[in-house]
N, C-alpha and C. Protein backbone atom coordinates (compact mmCIF):
# COMPACT_ATOMS: atom_id res chain seq x y z
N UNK A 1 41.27 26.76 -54.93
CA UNK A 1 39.88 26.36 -54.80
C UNK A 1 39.02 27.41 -55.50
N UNK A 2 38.03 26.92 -56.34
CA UNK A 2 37.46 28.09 -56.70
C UNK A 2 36.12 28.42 -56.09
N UNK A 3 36.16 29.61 -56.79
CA UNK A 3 34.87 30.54 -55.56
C UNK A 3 33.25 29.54 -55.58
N UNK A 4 32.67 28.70 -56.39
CA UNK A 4 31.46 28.26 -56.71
C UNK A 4 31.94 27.12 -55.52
N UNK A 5 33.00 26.44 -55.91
CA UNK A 5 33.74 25.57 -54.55
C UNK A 5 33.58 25.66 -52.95
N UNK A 6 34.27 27.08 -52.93
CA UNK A 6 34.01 27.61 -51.63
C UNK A 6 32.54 27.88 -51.21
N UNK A 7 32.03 28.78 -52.29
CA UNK A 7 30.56 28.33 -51.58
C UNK A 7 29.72 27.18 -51.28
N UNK A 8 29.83 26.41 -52.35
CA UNK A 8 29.46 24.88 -51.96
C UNK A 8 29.44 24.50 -50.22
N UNK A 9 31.10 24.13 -50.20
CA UNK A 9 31.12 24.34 -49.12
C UNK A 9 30.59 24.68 -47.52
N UNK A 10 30.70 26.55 -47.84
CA UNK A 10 30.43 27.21 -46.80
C UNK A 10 29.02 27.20 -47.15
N UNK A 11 27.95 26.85 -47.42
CA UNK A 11 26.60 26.19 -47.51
C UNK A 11 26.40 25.13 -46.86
N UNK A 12 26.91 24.02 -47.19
CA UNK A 12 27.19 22.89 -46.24
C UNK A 12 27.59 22.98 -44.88
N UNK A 13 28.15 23.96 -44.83
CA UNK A 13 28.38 23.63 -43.36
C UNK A 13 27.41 24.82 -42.60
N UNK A 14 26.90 25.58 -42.96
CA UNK A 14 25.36 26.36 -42.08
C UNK A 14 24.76 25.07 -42.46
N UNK A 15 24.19 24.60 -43.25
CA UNK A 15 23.15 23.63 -43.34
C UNK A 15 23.54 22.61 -41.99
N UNK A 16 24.70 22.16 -42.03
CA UNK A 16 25.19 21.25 -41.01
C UNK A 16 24.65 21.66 -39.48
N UNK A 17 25.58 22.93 -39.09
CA UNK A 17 25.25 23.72 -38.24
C UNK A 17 24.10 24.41 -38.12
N UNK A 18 22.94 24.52 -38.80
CA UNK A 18 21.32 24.62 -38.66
C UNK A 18 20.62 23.73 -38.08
N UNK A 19 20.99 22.65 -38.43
CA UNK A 19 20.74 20.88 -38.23
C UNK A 19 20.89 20.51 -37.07
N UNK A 20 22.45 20.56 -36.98
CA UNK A 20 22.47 20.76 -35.24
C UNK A 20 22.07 21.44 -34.01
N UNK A 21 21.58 22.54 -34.59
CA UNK A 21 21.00 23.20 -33.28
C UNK A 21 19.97 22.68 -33.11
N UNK A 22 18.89 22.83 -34.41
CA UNK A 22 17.64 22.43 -34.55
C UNK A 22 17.38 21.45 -33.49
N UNK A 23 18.34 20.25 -33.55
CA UNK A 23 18.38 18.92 -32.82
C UNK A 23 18.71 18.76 -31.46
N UNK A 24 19.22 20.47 -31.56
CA UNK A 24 20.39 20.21 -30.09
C UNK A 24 21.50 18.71 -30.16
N UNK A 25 22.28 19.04 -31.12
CA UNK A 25 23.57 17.92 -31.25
C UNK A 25 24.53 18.43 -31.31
N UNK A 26 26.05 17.80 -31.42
CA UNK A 26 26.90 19.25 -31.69
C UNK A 26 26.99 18.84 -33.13
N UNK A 27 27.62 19.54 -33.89
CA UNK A 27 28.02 19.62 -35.17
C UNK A 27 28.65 18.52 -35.53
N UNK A 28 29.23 18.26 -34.97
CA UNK A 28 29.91 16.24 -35.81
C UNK A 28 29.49 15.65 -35.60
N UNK A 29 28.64 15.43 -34.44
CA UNK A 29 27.49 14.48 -34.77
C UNK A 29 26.50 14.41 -35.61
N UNK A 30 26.47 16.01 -36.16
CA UNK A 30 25.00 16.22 -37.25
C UNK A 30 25.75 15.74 -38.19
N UNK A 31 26.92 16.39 -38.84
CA UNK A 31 28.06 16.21 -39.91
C UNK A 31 27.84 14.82 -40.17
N UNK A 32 27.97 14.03 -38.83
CA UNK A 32 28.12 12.39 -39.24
C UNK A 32 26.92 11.88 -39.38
N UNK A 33 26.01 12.19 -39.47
CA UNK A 33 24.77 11.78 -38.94
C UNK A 33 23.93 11.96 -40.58
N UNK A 34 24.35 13.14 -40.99
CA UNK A 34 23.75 13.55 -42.69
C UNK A 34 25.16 12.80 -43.48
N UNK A 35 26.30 12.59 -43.15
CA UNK A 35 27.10 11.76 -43.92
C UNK A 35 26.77 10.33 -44.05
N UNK A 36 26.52 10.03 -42.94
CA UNK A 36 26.10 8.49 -43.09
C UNK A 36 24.43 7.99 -43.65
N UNK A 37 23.62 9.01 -43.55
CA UNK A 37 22.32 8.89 -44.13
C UNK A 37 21.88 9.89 -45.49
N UNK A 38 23.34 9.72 -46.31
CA UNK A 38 23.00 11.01 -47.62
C UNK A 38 22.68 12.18 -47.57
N UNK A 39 22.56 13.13 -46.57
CA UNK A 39 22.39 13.92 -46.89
C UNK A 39 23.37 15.29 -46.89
N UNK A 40 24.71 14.81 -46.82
CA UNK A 40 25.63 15.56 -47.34
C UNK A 40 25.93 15.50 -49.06
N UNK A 41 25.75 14.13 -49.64
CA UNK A 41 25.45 13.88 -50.71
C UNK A 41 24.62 14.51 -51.66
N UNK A 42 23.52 14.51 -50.73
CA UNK A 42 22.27 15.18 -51.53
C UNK A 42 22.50 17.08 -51.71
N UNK A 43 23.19 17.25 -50.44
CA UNK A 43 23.00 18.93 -50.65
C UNK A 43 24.32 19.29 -51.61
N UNK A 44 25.19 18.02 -51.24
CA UNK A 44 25.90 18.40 -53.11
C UNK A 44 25.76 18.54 -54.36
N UNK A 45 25.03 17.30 -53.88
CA UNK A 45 24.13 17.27 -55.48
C UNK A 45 22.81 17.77 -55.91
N UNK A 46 22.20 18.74 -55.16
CA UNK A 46 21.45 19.45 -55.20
C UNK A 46 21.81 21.12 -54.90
N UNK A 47 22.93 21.26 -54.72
CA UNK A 47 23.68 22.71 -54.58
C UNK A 47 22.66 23.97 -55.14
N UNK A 48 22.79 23.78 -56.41
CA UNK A 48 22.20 24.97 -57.24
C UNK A 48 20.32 25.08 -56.72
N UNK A 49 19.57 24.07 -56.39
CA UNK A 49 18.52 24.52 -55.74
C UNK A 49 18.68 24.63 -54.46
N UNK A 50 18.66 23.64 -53.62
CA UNK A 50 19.00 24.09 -52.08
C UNK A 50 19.10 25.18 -51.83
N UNK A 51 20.54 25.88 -52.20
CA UNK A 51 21.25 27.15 -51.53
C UNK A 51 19.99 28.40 -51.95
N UNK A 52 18.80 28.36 -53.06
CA UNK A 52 17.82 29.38 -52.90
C UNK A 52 16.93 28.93 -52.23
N UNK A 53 16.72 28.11 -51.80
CA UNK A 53 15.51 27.52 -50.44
C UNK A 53 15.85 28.54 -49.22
N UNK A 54 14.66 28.51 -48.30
CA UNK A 54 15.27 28.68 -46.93
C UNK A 54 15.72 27.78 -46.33
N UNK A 55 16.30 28.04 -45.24
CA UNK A 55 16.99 27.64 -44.47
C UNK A 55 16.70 26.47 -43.66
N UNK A 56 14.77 26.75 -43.18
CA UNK A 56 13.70 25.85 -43.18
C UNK A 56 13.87 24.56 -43.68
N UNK A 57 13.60 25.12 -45.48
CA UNK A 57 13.24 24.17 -46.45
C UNK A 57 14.52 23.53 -46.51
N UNK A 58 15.48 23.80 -46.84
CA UNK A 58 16.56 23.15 -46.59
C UNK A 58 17.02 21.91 -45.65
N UNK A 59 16.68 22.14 -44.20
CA UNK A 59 16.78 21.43 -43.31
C UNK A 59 15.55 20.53 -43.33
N UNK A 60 14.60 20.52 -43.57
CA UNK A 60 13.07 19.66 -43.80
C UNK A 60 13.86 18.54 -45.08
N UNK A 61 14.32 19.23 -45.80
CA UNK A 61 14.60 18.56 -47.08
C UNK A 61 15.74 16.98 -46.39
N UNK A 62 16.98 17.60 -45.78
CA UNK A 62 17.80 17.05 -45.22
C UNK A 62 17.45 16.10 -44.13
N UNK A 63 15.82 16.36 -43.66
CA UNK A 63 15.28 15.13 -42.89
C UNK A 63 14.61 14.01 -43.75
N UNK A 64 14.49 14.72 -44.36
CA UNK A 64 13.54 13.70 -45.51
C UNK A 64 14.83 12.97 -46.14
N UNK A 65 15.36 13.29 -46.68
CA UNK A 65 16.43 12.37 -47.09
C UNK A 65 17.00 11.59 -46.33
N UNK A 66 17.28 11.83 -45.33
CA UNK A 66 18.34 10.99 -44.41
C UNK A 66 16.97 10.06 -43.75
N UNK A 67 16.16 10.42 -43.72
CA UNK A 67 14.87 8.88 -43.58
C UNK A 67 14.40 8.01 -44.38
N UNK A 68 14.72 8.80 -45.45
CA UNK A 68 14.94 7.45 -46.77
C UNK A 68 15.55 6.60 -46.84
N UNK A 69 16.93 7.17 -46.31
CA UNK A 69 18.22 6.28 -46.24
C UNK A 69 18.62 5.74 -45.34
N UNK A 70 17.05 5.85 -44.37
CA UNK A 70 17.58 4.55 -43.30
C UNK A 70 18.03 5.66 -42.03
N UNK A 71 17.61 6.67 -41.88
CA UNK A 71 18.45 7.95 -40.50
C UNK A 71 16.66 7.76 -40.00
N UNK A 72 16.92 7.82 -38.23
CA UNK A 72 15.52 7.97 -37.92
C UNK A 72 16.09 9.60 -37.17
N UNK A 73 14.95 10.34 -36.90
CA UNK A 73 15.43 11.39 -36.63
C UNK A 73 15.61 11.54 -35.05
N UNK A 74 16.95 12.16 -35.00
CA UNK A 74 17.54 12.13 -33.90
C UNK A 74 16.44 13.09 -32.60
């Protein structure tokens, strides 16, 4: 696996686990919850900006998307 990989990754999953607390959910429910409303998608495909956002902006971002796509917020 390479290292840009691994970080990918281990980004995704604080973002995940940010999400969930935020919400008070546990983590596979957030996991499933931004999988099924894009926004695991999106922080892939948005990697290279995201990961210099805060942590904030990040998670704001990940609500906004997943209400586009049809996620009401938990």
């Amino acid at each position: 696996m390479s290292e840009q990989l691994r970080k990918q990754i281990n980004y995704i999953i604080v973002c995940v686990n940010e999400f969930a607390r935020r919400k008070a959910i546990s983590s596979r429910t957030a996991f499933l919850y931004l999988y099924n409303y894009k926004g695991i998608d999106f922080l892939k495909e948005n990697y290279d900006i995201e990961h210099t956002l805060s942590l904030d902006d990040s998670v704001e971002d990940l609500e906004m998307i997943c209400r586009k796509n049809g996620g009401e917020l938990i």
